[in-house]
Protein backbone atom coordinates (compact mmCIF):
# COMPACT_ATOMS: atom_id res chain seq x y z
CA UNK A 1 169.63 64.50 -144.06
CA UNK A 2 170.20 67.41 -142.01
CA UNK A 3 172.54 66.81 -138.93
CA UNK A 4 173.90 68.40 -135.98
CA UNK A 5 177.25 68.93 -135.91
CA UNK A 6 178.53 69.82 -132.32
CA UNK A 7 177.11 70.50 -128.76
CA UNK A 8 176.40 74.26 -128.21
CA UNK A 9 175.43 74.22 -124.26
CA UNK A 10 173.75 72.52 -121.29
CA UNK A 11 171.20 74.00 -119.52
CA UNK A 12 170.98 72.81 -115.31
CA UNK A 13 168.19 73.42 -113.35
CA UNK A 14 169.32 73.45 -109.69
CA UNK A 15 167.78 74.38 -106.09
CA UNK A 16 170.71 76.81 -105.93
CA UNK A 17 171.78 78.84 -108.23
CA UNK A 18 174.36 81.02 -106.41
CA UNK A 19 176.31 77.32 -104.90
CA UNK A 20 176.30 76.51 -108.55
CA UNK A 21 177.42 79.73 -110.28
CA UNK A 22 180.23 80.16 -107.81
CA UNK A 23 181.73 76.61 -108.31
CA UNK A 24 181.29 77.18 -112.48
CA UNK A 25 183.35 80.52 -112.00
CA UNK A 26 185.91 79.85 -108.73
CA UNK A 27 186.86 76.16 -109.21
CA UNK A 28 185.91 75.35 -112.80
CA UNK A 29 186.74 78.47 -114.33
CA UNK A 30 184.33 79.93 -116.01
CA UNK A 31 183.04 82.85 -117.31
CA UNK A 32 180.05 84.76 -115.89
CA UNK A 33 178.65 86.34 -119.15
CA UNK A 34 175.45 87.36 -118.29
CA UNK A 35 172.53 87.14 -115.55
CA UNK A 36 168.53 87.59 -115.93
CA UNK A 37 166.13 87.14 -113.31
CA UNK A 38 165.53 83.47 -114.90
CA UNK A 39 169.18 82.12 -116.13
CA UNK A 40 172.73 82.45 -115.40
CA UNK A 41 175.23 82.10 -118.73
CA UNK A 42 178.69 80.62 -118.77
CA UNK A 43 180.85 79.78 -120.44
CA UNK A 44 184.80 79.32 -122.08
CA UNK A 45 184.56 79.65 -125.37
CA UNK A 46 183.54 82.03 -128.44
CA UNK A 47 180.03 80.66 -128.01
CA UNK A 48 178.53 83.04 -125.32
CA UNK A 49 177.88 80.62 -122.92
CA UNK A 50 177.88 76.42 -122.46
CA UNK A 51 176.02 75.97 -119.70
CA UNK A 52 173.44 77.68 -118.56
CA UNK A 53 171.87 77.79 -115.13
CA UNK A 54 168.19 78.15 -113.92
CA UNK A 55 166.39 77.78 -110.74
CA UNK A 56 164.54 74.34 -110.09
CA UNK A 57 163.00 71.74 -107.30
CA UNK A 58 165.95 69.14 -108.20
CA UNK A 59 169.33 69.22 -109.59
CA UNK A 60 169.49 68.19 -113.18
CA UNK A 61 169.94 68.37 -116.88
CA UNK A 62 166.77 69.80 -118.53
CA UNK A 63 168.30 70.51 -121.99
CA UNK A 64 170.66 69.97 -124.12
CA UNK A 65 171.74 72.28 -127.54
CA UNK A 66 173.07 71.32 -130.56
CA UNK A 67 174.65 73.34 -134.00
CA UNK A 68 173.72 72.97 -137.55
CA UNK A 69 176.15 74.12 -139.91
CA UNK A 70 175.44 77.81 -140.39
CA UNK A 71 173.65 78.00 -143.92
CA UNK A 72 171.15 74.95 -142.29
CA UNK A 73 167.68 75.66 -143.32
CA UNK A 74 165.92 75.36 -139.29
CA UNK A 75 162.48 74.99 -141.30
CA UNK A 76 163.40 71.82 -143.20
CA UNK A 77 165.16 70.40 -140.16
CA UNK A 78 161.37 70.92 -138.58
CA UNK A 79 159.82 69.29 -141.21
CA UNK A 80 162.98 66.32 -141.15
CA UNK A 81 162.02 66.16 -137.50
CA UNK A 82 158.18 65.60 -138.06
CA UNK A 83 158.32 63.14 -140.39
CA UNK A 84 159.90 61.13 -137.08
CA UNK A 85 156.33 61.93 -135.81
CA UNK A 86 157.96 64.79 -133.45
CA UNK A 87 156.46 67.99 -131.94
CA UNK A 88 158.67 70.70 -132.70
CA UNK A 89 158.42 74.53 -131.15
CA UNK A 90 159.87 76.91 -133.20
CA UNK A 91 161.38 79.76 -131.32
CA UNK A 92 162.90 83.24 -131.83
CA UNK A 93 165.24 85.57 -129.68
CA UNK A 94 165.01 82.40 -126.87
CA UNK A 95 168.64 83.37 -125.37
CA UNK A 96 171.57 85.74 -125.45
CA UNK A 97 173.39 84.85 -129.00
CA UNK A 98 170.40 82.60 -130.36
CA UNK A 99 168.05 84.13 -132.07
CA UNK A 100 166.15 80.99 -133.93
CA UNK A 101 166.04 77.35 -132.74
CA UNK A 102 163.96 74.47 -132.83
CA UNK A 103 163.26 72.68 -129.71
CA UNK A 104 161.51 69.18 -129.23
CA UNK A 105 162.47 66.20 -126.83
CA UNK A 106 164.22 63.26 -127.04
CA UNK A 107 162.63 60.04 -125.99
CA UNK A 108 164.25 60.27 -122.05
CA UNK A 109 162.46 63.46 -121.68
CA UNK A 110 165.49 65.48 -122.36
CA UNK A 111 164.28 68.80 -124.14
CA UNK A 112 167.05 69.21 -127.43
CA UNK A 113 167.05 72.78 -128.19
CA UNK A 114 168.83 73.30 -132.01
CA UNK A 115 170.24 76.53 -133.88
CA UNK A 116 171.81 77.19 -137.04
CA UNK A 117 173.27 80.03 -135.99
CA UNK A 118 174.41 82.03 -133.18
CA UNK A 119 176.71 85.22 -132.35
CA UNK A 120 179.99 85.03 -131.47
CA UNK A 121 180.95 86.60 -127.73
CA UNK A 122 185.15 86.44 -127.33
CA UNK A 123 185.94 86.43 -124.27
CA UNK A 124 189.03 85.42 -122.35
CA UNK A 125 189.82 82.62 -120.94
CA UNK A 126 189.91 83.03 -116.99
CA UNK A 127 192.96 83.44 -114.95
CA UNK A 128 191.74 81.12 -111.62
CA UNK A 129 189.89 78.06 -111.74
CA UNK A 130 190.62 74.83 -113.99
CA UNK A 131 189.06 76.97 -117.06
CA UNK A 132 188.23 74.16 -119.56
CA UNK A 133 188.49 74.34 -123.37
CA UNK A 134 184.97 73.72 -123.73
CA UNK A 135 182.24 71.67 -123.09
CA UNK A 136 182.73 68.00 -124.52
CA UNK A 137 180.18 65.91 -123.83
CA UNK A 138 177.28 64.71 -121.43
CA UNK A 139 176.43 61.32 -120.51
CA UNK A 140 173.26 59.65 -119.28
CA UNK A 141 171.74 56.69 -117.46
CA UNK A 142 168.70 55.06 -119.63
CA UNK A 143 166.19 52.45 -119.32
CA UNK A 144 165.91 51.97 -123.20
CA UNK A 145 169.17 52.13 -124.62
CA UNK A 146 168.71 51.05 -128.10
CA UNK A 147 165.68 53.02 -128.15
CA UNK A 148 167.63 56.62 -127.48
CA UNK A 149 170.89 55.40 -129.89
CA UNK A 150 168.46 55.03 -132.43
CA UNK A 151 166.78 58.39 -132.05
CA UNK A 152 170.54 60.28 -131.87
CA UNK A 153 171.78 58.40 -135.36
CA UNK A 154 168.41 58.24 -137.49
CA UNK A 155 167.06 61.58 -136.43
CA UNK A 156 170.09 63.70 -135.30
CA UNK A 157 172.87 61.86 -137.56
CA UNK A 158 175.37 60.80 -134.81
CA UNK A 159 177.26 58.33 -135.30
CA UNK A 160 178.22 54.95 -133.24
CA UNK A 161 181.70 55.37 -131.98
CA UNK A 162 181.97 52.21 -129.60
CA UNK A 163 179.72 50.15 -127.60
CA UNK A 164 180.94 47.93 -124.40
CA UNK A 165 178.77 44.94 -124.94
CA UNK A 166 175.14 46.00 -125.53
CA UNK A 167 174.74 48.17 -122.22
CA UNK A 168 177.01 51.36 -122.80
CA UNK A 169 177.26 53.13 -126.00
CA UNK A 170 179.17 56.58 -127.61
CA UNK A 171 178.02 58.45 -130.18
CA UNK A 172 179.91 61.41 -131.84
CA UNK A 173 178.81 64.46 -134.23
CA UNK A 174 182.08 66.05 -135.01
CA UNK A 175 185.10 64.52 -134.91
CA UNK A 176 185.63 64.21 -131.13
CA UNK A 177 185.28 60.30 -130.25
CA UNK A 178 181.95 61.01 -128.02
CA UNK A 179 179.44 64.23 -127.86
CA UNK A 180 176.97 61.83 -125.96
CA UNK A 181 177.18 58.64 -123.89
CA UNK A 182 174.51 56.56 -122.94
CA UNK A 183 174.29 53.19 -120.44
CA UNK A 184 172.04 51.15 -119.39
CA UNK A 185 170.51 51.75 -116.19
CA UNK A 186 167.08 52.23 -114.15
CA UNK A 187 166.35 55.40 -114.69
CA UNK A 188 166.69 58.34 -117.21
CA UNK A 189 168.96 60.82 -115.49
CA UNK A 190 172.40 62.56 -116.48
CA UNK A 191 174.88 60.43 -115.08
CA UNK A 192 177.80 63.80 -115.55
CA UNK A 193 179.05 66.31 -118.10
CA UNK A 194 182.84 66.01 -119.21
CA UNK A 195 184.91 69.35 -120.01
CA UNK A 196 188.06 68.95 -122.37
CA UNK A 197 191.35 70.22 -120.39
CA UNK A 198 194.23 70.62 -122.78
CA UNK A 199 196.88 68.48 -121.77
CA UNK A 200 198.16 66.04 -118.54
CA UNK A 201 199.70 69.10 -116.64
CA UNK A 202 196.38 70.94 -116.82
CA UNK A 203 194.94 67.73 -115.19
CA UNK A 204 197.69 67.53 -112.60
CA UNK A 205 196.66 71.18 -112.24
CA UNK A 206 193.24 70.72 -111.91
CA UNK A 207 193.86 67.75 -109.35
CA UNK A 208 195.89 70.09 -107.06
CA UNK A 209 193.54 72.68 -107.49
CA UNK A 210 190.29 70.65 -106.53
CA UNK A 211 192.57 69.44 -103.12
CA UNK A 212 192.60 73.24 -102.28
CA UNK A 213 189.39 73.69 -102.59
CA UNK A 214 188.93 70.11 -100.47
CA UNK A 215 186.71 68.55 -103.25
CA UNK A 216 188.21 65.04 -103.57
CA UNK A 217 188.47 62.66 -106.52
CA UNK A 218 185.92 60.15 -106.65
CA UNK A 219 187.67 58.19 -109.71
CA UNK A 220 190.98 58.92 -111.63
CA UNK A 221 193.41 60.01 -113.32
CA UNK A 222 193.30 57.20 -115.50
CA UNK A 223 192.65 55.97 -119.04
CA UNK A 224 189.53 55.11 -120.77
CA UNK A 225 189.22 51.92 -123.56
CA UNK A 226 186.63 53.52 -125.46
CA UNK A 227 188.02 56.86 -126.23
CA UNK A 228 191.46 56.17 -124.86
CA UNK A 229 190.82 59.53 -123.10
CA UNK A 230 192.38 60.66 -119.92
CA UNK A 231 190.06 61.34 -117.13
CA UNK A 232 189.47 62.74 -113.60
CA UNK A 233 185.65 62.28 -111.85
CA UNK A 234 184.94 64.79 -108.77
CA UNK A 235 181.16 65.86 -107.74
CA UNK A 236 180.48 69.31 -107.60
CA UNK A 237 177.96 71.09 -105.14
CA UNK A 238 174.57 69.58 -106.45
CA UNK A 239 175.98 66.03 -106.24
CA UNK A 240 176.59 65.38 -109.96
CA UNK A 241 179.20 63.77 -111.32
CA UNK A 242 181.55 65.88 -113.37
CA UNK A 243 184.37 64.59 -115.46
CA UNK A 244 187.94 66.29 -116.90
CA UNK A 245 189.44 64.87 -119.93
CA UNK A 246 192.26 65.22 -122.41
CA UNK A 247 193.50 62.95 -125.17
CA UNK A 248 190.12 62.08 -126.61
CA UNK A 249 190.23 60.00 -129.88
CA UNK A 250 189.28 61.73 -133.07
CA UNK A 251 188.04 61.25 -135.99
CA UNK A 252 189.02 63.62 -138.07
CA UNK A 253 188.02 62.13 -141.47
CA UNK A 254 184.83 60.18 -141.73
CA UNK A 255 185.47 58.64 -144.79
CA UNK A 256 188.75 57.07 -143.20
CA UNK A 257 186.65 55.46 -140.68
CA UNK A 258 189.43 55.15 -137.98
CA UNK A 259 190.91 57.25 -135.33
CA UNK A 260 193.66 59.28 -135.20
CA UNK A 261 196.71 57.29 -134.77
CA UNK A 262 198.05 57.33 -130.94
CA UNK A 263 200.98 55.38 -129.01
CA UNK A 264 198.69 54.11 -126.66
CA UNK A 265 195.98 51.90 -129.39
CA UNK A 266 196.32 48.68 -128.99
CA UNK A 267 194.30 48.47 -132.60
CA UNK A 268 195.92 49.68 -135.28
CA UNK A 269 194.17 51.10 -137.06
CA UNK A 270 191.44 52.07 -134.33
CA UNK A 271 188.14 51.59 -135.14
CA UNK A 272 185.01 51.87 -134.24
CA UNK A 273 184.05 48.79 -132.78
CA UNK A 274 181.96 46.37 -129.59
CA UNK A 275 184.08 46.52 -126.66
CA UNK A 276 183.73 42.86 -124.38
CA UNK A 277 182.69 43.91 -120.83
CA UNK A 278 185.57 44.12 -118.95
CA UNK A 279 186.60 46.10 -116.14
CA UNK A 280 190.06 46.49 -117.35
CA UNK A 281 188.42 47.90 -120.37
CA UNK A 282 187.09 51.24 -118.41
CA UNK A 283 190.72 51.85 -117.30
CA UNK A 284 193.80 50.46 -118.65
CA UNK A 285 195.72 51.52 -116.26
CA UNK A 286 194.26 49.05 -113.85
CA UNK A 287 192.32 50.87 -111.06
CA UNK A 288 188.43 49.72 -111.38
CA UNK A 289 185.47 52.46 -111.03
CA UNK A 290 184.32 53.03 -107.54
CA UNK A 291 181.19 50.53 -106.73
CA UNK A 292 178.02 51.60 -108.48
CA UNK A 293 179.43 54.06 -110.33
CA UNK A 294 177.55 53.82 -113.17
CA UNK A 295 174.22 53.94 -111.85
């Protein structure tokens, strides 16, 4: 089986670009890499961008990318795809730094766009705003959970990291403890995208930085269960929900089958495993999600 093994980028369609590409560079940091009369590119890393921008009627997430290992044949990850009775669209030169992918959709309606390969851009990392590491993952509210966990780990390989009862699930394809999350809810929508910070003082950071800018917290800092991750949750200027995070779990050996070892497990070793509900469980340091956060 051919699988993906990390998130390349998001793509956001958005009623304002300009709101959106000045809050990517100014408060989160950034980089501006290049502008067409359709897109704007951004991003933090070596890839040439992670999120991508383009004009729309509402604010959301219209695509998602995903990496093959380089020497991936995209032809026989076609054919894997149609034998899952998929349409695929094979396309060439489709962005800056791609210049092959396969795209097809996932069964929410979100369109998965995946490369083998793609150019490397350097660029350095900004001197104002939070400036991430990189993107980390994206969540989503869905009507048929089982339905979409199933298409991520028989289709896409991902893997089940945790579940919290049967309503909330987290699915990695590299080591990092989630890529994707997924929770029950009535709709399909993005519920917010999460960018890895690289420590607690570049949260603290962060947190003073998003005062200045009068953006306020709308959950955190605290500590996840699943993940065990650090987190802050602000909105930015389209109303979605966008989280920081350090610490994430890892797995950095899959045939180990357990997470990196840290101080704050309560399982040793930690596993992959089905969390009880419990409110504690979404923060252990005690302070509950704001009401209806998850929908």
């Amino acid at each position: 089986m051919i699988t993906v093994r990390r998130i390349g980028h998001a793509t956001f369609e958005t009623p304002d670009v300009e709101q959106l590409v000045t809050y990517y560079t100014q408060v989160l940091g950034l980089t501006l890499v290049e502008r067409d009369a359709d897109a704007a590119y951004l991003a933090s890393t070596l890839d040439h961008h992670s999120v991508v921008l383009r004009r729309g009627d509402v604010a959301r997430c219209a695509r998602l990318a995903f990496q093959l290992a380089p020497d991936a044949d995209l032809g026989a990850f076609a054919k894997q795809l149609g034998k899952h009775g998929l349409a695929t669209e094979r396309r060439h030169d489709p962005q800056p730094s791609i210049s092959d992918l396969v795209a097809f959709h996932d069964p929410k309606g979100t369109e998965i766009e995946v490369f083998a390969e793609r150019q490397f851009a350097p660029q350095r990392f900004q001197q104002a705003g939070i400036v991430p590491n990189k993107l980390g993952h994206v969540a989503f509210n869905v009507t048929d959970i089982r339905k979409v966990v199933d298409f991520y780990v028989q289709v896409l390989g991902f893997r089940e990291s945790d579940w919290m009862g049967d309503f909330f699930a987290f699915l990695r394809c590299g080591p990092d403890h989630h890529t994707l999350n997924f929770v029950k809810g009535k709709a399909d929508k993005m519920h917010h995208v999460a960018f890895e910070l690289t420590d607690w003082a570049h949260i603290e950071a962060a947190c003073d930085l998003l005062a200045r800018r009068d953006i306020p917290l709308i959950w955190g800092p605290g500590r996840h269960g699943m993940g065990h991750n650090i987190y802050t949750y602000h909105h930015n200027p389209d109303g979605q929900i966008v989280e920081l995070f350090t610490e994430l779990d890892r797995i950095n050996d899959e045939a180990l089958g357990y997470f990196e070892p840290r101080p704050w497990h309560r399982d040793r070793p930690q596993r992959p495993k089905v969390w009880e509900p419990d409110p504690a469980v979404a923060n252990l340091w005690g302070v509950p999600p704001p009401p209806n956060f998850l929908d």
